[in-house]
Protein backbone atom coordinates (compact mmCIF):
# COMPACT_ATOMS: atom_id res chain seq x y z
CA UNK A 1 19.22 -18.79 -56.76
CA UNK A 2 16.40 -21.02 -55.74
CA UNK A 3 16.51 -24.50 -53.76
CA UNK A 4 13.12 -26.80 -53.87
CA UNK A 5 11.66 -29.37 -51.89
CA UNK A 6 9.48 -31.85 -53.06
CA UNK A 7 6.38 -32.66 -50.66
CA UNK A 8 7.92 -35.85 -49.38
CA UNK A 9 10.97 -33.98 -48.42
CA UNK A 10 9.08 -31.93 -46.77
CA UNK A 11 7.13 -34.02 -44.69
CA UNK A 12 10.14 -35.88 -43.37
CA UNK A 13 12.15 -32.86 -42.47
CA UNK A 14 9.18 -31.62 -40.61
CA UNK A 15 8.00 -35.09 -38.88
CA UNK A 16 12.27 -35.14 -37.80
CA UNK A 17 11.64 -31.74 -36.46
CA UNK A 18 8.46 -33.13 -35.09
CA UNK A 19 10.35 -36.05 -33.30
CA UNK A 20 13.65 -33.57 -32.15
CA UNK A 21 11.33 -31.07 -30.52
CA UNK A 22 13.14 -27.94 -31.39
CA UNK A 23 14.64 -26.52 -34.79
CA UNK A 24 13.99 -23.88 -37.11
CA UNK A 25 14.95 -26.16 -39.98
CA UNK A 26 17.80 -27.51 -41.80
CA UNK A 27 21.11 -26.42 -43.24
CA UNK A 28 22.49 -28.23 -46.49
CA UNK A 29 25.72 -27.36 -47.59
CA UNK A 30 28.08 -28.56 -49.71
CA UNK A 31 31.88 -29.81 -48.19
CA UNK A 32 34.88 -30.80 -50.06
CA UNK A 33 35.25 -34.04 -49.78
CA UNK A 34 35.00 -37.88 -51.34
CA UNK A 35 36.69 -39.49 -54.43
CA UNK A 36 34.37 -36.68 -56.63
CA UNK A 37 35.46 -33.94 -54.42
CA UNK A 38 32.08 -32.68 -52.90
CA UNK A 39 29.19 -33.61 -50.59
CA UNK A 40 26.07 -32.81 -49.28
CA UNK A 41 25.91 -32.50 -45.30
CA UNK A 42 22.53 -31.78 -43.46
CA UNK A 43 22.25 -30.64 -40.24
CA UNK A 44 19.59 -29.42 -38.12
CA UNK A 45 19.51 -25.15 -37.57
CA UNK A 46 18.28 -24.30 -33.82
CA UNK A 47 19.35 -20.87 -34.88
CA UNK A 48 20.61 -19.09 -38.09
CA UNK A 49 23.18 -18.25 -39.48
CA UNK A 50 22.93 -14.03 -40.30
CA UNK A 51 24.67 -15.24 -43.91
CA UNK A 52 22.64 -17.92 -44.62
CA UNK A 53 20.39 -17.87 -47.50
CA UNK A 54 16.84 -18.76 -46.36
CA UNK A 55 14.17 -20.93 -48.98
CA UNK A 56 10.68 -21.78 -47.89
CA UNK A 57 8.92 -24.89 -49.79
CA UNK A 58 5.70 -26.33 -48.65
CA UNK A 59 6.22 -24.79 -44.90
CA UNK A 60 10.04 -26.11 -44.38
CA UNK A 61 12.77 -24.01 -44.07
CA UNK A 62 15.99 -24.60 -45.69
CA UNK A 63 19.34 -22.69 -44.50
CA UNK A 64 22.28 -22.45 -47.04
CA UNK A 65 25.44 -20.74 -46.32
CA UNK A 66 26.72 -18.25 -49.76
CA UNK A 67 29.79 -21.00 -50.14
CA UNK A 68 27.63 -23.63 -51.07
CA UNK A 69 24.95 -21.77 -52.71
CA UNK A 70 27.25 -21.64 -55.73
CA UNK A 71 27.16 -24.90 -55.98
CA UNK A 72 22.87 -25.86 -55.42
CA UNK A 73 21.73 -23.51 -58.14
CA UNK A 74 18.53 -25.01 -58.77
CA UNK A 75 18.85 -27.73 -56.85
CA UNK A 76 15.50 -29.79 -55.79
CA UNK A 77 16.32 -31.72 -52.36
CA UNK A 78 13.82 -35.08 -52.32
CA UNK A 79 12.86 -38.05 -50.08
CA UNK A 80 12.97 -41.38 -51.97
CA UNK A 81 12.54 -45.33 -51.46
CA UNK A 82 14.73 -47.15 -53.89
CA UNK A 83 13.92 -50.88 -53.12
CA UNK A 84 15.03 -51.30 -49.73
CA UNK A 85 16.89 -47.91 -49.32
CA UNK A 86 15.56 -44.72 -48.64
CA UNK A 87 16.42 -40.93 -48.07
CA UNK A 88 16.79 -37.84 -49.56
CA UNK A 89 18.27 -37.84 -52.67
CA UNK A 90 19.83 -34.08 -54.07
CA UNK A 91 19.04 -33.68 -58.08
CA UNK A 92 21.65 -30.65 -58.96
CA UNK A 93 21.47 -29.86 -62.50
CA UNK A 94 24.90 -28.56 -62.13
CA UNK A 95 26.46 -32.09 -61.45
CA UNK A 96 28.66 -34.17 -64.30
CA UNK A 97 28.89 -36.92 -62.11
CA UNK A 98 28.92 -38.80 -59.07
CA UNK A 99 31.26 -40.94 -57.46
CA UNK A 100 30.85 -44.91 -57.68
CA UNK A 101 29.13 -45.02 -54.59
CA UNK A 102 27.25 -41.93 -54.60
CA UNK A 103 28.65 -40.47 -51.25
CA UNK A 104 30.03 -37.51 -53.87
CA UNK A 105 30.00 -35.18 -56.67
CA UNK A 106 31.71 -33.16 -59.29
CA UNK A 107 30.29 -30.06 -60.99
């Protein structure tokens, strides 16, 4: 099991760190919810979980609890611009699709 992080990812998790002062890094997990039935949620980890799976990519920290790991086999967590919107964008090869507005996903 193995999560990535691109370099731009990284650098904006770690200049958000930067700008919050504290943190170890940040949990991503995967919720039921949405019209696809699940979601990504990211959240900031001041301390960890003892479950929590721990991946290190270009000096960032990512947290994932065992539920969701299931689920982010593989996964590569980015930061994107897209025209005028940006953010990090999750590319699971595990997905068959997203919902209409891509707030969800099915695998």
């Amino acid at each position: 099991m193995a999560i990535t992080i691109t370099d731009s990812a990284a650098q904006r998790i770690e200049q958000a760190l930067t700008k919050r002062g504290q943190g170890l890094g940040i949990r991503v997990r995967v919720v039921t919810t949405g019209c696809s039935g699940m979601a990504y949620r990211m959240e900031y980890v001041d301390e960890a979980d003892p479950d929590d799976m721990v991946f290190t990519d270009h000096g960032v920290q990512v947290y994932v609890d065992p539920r969701s790991a299931v689920y982010m086999e593989e996964t590569t967590l980015d930061y994107v611009r897209e025209g005028l919107k940006e953010g990090f964008k999750f590319h699971n090869p595990q997905e068959r699709d997203q919902c209409g507005c891509g707030g969800s996903f099915r695998v």
